[in-house]
N, C-alpha and C. Protein backbone atom coordinates (compact mmCIF):
# COMPACT_ATOMS: atom_id res chain seq x y z
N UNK A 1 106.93 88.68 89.99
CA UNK A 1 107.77 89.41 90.91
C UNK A 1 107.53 88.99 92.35
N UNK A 2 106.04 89.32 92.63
CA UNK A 2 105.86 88.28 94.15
C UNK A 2 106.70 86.82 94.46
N UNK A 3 106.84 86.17 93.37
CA UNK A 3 107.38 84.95 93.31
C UNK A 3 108.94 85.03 93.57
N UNK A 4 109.24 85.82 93.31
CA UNK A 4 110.78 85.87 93.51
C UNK A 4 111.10 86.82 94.32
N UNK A 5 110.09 87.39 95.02
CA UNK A 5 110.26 88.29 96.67
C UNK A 5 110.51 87.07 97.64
N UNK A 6 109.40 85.97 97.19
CA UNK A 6 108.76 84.86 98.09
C UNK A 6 109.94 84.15 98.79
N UNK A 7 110.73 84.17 97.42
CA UNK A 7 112.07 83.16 97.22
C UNK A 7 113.44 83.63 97.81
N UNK A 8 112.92 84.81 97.71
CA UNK A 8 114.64 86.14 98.22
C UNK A 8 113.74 85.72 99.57
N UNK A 9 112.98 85.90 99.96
CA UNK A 9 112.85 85.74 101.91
C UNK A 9 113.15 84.61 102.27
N UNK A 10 112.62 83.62 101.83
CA UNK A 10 113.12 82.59 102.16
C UNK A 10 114.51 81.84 101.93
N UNK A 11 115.50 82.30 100.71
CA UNK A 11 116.67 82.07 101.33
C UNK A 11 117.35 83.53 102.41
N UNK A 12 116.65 84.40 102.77
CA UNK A 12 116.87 84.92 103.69
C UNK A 12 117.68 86.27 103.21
N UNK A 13 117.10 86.34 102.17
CA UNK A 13 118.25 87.59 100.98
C UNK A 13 116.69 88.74 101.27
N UNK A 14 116.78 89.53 102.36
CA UNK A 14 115.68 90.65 102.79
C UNK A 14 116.08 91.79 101.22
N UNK A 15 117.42 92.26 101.53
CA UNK A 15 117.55 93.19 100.41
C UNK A 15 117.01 93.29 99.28
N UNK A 16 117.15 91.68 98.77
CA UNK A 16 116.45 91.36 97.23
C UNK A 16 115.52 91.50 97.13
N UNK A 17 115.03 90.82 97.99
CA UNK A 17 113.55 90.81 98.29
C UNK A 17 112.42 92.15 98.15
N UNK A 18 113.52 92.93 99.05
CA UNK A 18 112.59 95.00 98.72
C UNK A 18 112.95 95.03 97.28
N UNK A 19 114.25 94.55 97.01
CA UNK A 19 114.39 95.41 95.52
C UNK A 19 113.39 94.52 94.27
N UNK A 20 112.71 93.80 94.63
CA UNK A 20 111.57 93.34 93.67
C UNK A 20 110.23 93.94 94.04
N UNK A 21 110.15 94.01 95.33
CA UNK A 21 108.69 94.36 95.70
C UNK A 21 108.87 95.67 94.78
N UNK A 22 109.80 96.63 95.10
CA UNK A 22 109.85 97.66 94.53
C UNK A 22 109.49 98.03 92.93
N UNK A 23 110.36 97.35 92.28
CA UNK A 23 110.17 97.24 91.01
C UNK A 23 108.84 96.80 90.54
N UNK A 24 108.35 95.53 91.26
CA UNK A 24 106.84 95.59 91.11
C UNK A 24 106.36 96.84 91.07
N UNK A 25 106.41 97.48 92.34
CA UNK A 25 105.56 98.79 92.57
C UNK A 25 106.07 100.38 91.08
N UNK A 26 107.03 100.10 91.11
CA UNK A 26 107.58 100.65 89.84
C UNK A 26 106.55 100.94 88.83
N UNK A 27 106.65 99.44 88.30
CA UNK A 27 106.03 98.88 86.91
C UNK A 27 104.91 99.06 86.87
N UNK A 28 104.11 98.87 88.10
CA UNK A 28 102.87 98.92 88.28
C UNK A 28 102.38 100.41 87.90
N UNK A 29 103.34 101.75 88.77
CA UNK A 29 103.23 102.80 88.57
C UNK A 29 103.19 103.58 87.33
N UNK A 30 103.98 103.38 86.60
CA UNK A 30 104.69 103.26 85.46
C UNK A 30 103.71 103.50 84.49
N UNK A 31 102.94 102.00 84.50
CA UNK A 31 102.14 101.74 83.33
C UNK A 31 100.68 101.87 83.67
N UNK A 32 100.25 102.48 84.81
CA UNK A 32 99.20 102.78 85.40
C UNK A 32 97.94 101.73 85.88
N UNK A 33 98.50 100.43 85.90
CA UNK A 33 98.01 99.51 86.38
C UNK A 33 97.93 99.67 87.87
N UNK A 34 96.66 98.88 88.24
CA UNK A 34 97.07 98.69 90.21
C UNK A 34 97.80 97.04 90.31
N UNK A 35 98.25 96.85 91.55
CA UNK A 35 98.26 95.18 91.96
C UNK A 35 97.30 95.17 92.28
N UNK A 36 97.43 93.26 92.44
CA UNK A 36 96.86 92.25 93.32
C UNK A 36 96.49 92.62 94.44
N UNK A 37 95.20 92.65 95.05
CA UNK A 37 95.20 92.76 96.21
C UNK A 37 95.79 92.38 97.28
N UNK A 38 96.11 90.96 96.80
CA UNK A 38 96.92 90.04 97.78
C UNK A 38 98.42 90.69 97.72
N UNK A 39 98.82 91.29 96.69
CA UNK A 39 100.32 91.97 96.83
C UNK A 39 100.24 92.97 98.11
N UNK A 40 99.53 93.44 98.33
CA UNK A 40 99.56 94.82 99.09
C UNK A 40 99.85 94.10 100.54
N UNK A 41 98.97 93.11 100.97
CA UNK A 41 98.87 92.13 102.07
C UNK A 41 99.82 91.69 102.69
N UNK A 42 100.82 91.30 101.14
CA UNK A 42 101.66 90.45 101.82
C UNK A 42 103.13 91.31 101.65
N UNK A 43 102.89 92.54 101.36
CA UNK A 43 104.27 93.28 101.19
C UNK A 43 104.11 94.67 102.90
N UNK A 44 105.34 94.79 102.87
CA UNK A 44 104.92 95.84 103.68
C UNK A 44 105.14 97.28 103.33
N UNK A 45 104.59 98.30 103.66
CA UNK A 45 103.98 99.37 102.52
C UNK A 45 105.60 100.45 103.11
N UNK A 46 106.42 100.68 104.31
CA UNK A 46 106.99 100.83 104.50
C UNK A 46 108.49 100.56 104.03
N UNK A 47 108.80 99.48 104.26
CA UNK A 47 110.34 99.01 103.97
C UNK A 47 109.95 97.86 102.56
N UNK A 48 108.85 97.74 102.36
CA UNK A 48 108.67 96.74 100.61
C UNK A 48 109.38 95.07 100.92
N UNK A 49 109.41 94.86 101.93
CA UNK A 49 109.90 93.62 102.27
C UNK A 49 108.24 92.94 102.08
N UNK A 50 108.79 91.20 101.86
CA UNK A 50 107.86 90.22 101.53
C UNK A 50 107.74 90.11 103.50
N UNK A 51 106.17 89.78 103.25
CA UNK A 51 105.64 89.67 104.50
C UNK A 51 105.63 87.81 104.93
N UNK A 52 106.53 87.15 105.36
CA UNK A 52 106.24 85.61 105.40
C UNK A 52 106.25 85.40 107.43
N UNK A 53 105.20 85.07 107.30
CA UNK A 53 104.51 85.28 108.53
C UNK A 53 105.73 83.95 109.31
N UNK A 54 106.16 84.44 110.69
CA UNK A 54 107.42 84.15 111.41
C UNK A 54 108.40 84.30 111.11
N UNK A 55 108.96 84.82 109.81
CA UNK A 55 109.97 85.47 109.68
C UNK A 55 110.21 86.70 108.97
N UNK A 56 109.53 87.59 108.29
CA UNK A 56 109.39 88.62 108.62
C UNK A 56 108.35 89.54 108.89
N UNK A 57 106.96 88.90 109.71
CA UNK A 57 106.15 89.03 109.57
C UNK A 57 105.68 88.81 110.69
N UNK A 58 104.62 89.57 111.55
CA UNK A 58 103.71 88.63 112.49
C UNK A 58 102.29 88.98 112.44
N UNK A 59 101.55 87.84 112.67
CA UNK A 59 100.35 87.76 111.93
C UNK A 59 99.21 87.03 113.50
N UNK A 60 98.55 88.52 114.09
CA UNK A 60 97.92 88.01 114.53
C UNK A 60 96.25 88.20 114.59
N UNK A 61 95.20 87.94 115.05
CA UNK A 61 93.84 87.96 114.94
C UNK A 61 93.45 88.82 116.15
N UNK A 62 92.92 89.52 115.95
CA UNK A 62 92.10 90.72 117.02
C UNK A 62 90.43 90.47 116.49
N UNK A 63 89.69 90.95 117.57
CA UNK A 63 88.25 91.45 117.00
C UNK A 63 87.66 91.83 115.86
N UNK A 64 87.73 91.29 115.03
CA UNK A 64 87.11 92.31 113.32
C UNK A 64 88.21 92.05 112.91
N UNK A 65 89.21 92.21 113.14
CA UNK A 65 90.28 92.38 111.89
C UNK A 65 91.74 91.92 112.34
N UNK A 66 92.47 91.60 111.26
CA UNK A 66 94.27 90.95 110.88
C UNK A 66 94.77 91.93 111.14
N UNK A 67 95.92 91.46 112.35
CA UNK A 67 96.86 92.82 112.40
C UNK A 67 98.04 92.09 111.96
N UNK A 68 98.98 92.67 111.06
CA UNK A 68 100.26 92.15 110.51
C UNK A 68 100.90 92.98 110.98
N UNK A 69 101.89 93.09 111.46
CA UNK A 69 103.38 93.86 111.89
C UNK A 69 104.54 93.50 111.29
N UNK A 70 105.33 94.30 110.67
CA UNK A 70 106.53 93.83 110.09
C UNK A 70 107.62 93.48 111.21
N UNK A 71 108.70 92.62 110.80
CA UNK A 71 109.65 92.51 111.84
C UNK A 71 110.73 93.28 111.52
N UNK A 72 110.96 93.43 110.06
CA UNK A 72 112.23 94.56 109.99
C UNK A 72 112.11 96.05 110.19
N UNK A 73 110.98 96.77 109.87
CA UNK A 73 110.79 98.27 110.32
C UNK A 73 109.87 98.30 111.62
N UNK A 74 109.05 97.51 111.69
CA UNK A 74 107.77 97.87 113.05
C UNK A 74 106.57 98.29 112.20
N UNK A 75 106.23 98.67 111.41
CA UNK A 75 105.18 98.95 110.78
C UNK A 75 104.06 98.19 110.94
N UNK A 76 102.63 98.45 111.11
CA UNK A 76 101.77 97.50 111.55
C UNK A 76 100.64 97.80 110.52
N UNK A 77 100.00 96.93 109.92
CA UNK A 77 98.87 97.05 108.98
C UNK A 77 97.86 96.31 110.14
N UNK A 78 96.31 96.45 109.20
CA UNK A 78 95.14 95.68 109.81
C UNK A 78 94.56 96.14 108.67
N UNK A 79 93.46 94.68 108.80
CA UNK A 79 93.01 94.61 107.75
C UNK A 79 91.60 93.75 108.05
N UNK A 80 90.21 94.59 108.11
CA UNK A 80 89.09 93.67 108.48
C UNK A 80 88.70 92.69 108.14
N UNK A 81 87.80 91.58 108.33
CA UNK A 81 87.18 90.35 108.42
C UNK A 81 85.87 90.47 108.92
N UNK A 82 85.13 89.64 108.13
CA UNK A 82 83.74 89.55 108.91
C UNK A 82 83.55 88.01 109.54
């Protein structure tokens, strides 16, 4: 499903794109599994859009930790580093 979020952003299809993240998150729910860590990262927890850093995404480095900001809602994650 990540794989074909990856693919809806990049031909530039945002809509599709939530409506997989979603369904991921669905399925996941569903059957009481968690994701990938890396899913959570690269989705945004708000609008479920694929996070592809310069286009819908911005990805920058602070002190300790990744701040990602979405570009379609504003939503901002961080996420530490050592």
């Amino acid at each position: 499903m990540l794989t074909l979020a990856r693919e809806a952003v990049v031909d530039g299809e945002y809509d599709r794109s939530r409506e997989y993240v979603a369904l991921a998150r669905r399925i996941a729910e569903r059957n009481r599994c968690g994701l990938p860590a890396g899913f959570s990262r690269r989705t945004c927890d708000d609008c479920d859009v694929y996070l592809r850093p310069g286009k819908t995404g911005r990805v920058r480095l602070r002190p300790g930790r990744v701040v990602v900001r979405c570009r379609e809602c504003g939503s901002t994650a961080r996420y530490p580093f050592d």
